[in-house]
N, C-alpha and C. Protein backbone atom coordinates (compact mmCIF):
# COMPACT_ATOMS: atom_id res chain seq x y z
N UNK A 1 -164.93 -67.45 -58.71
CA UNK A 1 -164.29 -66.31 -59.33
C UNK A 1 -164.21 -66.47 -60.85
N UNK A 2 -164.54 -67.54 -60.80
CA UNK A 2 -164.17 -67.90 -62.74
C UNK A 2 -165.07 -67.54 -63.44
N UNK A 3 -166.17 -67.40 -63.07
CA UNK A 3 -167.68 -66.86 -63.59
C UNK A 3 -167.28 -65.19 -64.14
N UNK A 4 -166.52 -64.56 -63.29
CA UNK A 4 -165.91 -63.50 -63.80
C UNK A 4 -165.70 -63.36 -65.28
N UNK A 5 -164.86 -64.20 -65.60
CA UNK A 5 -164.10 -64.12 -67.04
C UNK A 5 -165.36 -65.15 -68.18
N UNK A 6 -165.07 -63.95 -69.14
CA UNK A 6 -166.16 -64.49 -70.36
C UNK A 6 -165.84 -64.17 -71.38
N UNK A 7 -166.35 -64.96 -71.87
CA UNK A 7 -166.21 -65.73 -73.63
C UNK A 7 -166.69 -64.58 -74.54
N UNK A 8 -166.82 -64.30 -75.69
CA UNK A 8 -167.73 -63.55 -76.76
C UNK A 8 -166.70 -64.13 -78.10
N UNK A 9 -167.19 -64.51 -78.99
CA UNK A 9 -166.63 -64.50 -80.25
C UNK A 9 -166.44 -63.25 -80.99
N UNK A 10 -167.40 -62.16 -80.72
CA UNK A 10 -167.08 -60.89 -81.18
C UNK A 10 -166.41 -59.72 -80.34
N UNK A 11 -165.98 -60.69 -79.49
CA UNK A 11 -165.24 -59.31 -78.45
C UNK A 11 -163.58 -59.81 -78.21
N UNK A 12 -162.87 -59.40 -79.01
CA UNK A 12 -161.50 -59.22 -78.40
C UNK A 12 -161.11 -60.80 -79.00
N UNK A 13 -161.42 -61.09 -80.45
CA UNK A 13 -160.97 -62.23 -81.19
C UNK A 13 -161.76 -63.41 -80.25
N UNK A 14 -162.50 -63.49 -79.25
CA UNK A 14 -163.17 -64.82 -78.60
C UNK A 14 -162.14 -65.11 -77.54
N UNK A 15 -161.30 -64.06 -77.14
CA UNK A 15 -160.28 -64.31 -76.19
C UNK A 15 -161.04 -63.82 -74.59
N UNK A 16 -160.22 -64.90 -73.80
CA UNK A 16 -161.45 -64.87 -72.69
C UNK A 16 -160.96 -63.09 -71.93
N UNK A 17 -162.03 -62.60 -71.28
CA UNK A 17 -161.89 -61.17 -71.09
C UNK A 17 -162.81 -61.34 -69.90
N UNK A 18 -162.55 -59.77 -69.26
CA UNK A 18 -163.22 -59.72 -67.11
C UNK A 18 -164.56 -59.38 -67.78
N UNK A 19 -165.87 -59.69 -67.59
CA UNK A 19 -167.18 -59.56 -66.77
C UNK A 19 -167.71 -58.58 -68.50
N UNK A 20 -167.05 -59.27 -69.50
CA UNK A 20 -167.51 -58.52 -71.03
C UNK A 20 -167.29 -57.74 -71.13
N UNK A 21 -166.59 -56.83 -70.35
CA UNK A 21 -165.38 -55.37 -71.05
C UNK A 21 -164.72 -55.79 -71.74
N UNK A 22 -163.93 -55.10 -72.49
CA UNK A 22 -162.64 -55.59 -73.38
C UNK A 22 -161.15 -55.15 -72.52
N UNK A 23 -161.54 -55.92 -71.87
CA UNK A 23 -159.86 -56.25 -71.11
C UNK A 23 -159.57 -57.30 -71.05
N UNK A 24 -158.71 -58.11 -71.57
CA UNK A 24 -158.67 -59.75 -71.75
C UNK A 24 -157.80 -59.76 -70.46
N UNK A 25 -157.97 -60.96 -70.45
CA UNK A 25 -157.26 -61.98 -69.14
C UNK A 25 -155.83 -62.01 -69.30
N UNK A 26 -155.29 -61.38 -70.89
CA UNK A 26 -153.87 -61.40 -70.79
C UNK A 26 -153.10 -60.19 -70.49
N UNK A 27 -154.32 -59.08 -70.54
CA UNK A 27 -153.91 -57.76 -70.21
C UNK A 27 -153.45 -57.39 -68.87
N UNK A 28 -154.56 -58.35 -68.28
CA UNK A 28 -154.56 -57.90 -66.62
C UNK A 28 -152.84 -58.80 -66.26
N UNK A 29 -152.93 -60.20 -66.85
CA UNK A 29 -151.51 -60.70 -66.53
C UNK A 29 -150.25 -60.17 -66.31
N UNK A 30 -150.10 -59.92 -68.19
CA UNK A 30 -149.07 -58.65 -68.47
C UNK A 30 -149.00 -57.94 -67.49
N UNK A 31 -149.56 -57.17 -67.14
CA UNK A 31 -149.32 -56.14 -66.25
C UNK A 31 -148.78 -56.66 -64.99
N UNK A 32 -149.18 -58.20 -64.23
CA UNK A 32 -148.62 -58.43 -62.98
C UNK A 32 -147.28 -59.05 -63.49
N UNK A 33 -147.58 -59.53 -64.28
CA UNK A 33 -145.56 -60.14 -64.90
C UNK A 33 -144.80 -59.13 -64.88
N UNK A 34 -145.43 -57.56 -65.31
CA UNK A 34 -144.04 -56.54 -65.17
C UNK A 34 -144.12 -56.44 -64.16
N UNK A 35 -144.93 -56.48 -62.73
CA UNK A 35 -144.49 -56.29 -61.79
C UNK A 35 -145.03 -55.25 -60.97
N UNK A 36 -146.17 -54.63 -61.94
CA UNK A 36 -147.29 -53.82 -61.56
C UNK A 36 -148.49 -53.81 -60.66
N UNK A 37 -147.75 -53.40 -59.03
CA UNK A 37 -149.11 -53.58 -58.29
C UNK A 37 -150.33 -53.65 -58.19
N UNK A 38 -151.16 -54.11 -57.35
CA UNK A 38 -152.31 -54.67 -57.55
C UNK A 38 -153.15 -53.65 -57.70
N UNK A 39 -152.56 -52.17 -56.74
CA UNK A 39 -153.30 -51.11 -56.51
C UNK A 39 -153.18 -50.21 -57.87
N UNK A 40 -152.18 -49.83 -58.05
CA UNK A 40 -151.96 -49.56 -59.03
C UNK A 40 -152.49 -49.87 -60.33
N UNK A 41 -152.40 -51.02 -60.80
CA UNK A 41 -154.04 -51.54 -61.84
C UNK A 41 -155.20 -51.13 -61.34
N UNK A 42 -155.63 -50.96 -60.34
CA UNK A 42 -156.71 -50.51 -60.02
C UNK A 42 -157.05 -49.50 -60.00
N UNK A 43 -155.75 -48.95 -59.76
CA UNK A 43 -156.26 -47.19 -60.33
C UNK A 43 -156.33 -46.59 -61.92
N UNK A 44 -155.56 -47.73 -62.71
CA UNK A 44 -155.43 -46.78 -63.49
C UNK A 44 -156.77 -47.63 -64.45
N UNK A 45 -157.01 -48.75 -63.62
CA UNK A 45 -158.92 -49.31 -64.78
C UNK A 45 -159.60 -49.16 -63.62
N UNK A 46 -160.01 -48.13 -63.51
CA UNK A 46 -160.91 -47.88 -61.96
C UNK A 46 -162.13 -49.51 -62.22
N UNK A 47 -162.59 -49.61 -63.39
CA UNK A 47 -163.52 -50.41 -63.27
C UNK A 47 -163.56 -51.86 -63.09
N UNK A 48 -162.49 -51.99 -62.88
CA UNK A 48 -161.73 -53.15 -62.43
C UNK A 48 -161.76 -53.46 -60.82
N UNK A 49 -161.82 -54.56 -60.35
CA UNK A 49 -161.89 -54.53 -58.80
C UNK A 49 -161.43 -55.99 -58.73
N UNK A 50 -160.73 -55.87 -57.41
CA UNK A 50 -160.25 -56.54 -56.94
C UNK A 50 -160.07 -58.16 -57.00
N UNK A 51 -161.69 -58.32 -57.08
CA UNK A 51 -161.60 -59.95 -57.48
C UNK A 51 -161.71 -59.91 -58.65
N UNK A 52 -162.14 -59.53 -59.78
CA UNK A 52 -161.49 -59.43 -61.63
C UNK A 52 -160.02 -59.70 -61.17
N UNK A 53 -158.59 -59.65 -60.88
CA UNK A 53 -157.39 -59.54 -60.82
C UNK A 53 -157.13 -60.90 -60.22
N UNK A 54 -158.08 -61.20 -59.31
CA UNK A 54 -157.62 -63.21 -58.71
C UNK A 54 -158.18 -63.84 -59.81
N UNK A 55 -159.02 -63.28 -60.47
CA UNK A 55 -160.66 -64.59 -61.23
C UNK A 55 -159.18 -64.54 -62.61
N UNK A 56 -158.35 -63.59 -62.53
CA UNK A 56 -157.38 -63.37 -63.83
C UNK A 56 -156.70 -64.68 -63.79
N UNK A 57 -155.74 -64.70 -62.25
CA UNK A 57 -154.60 -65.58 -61.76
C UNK A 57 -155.47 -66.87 -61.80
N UNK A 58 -156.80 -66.97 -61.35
CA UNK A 58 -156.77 -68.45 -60.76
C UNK A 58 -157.36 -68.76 -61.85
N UNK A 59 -157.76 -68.29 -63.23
CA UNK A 59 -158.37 -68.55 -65.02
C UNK A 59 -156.79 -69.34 -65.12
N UNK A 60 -155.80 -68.38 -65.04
CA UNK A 60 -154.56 -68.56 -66.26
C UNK A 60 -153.74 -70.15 -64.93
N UNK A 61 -154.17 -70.33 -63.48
CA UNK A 61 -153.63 -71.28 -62.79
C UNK A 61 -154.50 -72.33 -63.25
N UNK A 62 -155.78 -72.49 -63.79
CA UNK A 62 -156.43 -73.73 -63.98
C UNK A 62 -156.07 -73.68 -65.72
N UNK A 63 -155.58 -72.76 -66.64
CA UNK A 63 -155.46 -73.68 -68.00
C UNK A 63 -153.58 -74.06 -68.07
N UNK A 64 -152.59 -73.74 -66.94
CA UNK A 64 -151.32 -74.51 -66.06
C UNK A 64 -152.22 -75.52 -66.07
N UNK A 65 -152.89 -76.06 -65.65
CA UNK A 65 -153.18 -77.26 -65.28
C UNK A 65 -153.82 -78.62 -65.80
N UNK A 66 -153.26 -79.07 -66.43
CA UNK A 66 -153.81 -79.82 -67.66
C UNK A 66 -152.96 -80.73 -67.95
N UNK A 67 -153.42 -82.03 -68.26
CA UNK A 67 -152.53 -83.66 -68.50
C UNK A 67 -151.54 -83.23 -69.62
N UNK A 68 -150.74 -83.48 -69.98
CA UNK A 68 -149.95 -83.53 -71.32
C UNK A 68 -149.47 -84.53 -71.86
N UNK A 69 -150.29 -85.03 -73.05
CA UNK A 69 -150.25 -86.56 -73.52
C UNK A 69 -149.18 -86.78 -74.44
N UNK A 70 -148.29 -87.74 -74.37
CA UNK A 70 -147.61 -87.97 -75.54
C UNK A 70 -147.74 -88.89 -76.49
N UNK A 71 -147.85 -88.69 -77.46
CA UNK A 71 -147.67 -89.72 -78.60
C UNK A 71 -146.72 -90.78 -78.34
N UNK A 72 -146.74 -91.95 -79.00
CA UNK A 72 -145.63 -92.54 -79.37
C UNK A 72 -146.10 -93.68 -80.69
């Protein structure tokens, strides 16, 4: 699903975004943090589907996931 989300330096500041539209990966978030059904996003970016909205969650669950080193 991660193949979904892509890179461009000239699209949307180099912020990662679904399948090179300009809908970033934080847009689609936002929207499930307010609490905005799944269907509902889908209707209102028809071009959006279903797995764009997991490839969103399981992008933003693998950069959660990462060592955190400390100095000393």
């Amino acid at each position: 699903m991660i193949d979904r989300i892509t890179f461009n330096p000239s699209q949307c500041g180099g912020r990662p975004c679904i399948r090179g539209m300009r809908i970033r990966v934080k847009d689609v978030l936002d929207l499930l943090a307010a609490g905005i059904p799944q269907a509902e996003i889908l209707e209102d970016l028809p071009y959006l589907e279903p797995a764009d909205i997991h490839a969103c969650l399981d992008y933003a669950a693998a950069q959660a996931d990462h060592p955190v080193l400390l100095a000393r």
